[in-house]
Protein backbone atom coordinates (compact mmCIF):
# COMPACT_ATOMS: atom_id res chain seq x y z
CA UNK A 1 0.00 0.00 0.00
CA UNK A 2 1.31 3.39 -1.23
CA UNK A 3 2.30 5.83 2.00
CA UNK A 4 -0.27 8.81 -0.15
CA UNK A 5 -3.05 6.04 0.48
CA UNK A 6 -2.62 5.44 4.04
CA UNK A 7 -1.82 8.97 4.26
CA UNK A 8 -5.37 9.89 2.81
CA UNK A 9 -7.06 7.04 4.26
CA UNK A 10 -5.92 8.36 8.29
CA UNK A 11 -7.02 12.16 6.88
CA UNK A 12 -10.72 11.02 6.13
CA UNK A 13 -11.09 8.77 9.63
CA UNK A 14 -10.01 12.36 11.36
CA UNK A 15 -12.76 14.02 8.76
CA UNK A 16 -15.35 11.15 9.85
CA UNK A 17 -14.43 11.64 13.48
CA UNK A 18 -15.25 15.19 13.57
CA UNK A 19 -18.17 14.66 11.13
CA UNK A 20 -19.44 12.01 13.86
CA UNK A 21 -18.84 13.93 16.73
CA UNK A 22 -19.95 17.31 15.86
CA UNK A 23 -23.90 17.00 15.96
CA UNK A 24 -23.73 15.87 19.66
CA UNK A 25 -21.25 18.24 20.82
CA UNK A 26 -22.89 21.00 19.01
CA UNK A 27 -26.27 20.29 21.04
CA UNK A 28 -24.23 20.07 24.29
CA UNK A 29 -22.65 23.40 23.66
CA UNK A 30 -26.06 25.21 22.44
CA UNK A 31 -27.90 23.37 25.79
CA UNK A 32 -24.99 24.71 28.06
CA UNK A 33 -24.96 28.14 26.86
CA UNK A 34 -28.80 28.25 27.16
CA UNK A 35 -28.85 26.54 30.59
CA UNK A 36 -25.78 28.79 31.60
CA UNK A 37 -27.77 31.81 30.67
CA UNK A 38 -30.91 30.66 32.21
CA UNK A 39 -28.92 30.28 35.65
CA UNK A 40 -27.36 33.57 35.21
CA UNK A 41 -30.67 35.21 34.73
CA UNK A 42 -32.16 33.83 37.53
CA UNK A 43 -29.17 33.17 39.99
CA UNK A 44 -30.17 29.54 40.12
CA UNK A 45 -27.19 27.41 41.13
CA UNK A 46 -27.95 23.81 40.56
CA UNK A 47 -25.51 22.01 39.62
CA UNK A 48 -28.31 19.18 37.96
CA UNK A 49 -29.66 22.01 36.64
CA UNK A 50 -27.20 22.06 33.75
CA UNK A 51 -26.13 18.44 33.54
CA UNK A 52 -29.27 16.80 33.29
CA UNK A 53 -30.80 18.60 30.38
CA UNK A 54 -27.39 18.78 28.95
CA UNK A 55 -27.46 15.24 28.85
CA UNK A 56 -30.99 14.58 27.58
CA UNK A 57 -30.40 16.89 24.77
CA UNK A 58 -27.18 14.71 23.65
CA UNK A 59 -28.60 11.07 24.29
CA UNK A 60 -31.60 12.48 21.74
CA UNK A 61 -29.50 14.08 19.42
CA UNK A 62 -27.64 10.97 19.47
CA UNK A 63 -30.68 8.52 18.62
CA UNK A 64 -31.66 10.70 15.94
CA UNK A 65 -28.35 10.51 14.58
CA UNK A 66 -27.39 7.04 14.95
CA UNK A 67 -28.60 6.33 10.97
CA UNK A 68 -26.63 8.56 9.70
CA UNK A 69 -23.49 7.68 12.08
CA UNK A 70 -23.67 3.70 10.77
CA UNK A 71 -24.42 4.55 6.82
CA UNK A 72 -20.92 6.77 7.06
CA UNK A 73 -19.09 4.36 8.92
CA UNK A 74 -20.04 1.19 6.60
CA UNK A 75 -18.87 2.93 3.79
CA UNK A 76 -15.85 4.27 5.35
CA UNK A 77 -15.59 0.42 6.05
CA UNK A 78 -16.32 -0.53 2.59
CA UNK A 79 -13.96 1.62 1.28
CA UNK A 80 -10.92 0.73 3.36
CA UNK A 81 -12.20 -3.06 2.51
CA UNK A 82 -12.46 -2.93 -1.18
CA UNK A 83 -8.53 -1.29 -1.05
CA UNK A 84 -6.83 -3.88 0.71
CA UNK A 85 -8.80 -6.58 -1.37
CA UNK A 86 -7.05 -5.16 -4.44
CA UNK A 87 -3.74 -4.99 -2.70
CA UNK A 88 -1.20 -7.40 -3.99
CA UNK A 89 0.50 -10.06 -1.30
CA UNK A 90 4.12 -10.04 -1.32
């Protein structure tokens, strides 16, 4: 396998990490601002106050997303598979 390959191949997993990632953690940051304001506003100090909705908004986020997550990993998969099938053994 050619090092530009492997090199390209470890560039898109980083890609698909962040691609992955980046619907849950953008909830979690939009649900902590919102809950931070909301606790500035009213001087509410609760510290389940923020991690409880916090994590309700990313377990959701992460059920609706959970389609989308497997269809990019099994072709991710697919593609890495169908590669080292055409590799020749030495």
């Amino acid at each position: 396998m050619d090092q530009g390959i492997i090199l390209d191949y470890g560039r898109e997993a980083i890609i698909l990490t962040l691609k992955l990632g980046a619907p849950t953690l953008l909830v979690a940051l939009i649900v902590g601002v919102a809950i931070g304001l909301l606790q500035a506003l009213t001087q509410i100090q609760e510290m389940t106050l923020s991690f409880v909705p916090k994590i309700v908004a990313m377990f959701l986020t992460l059920f609706a997303a959970i389609p989308y997550m497997g269809h990019e990993l099994i072709e991710f998969t697919r593609r890495i598979a169908d590669q080292m099938i055409g590799m020749p053994i030495n």
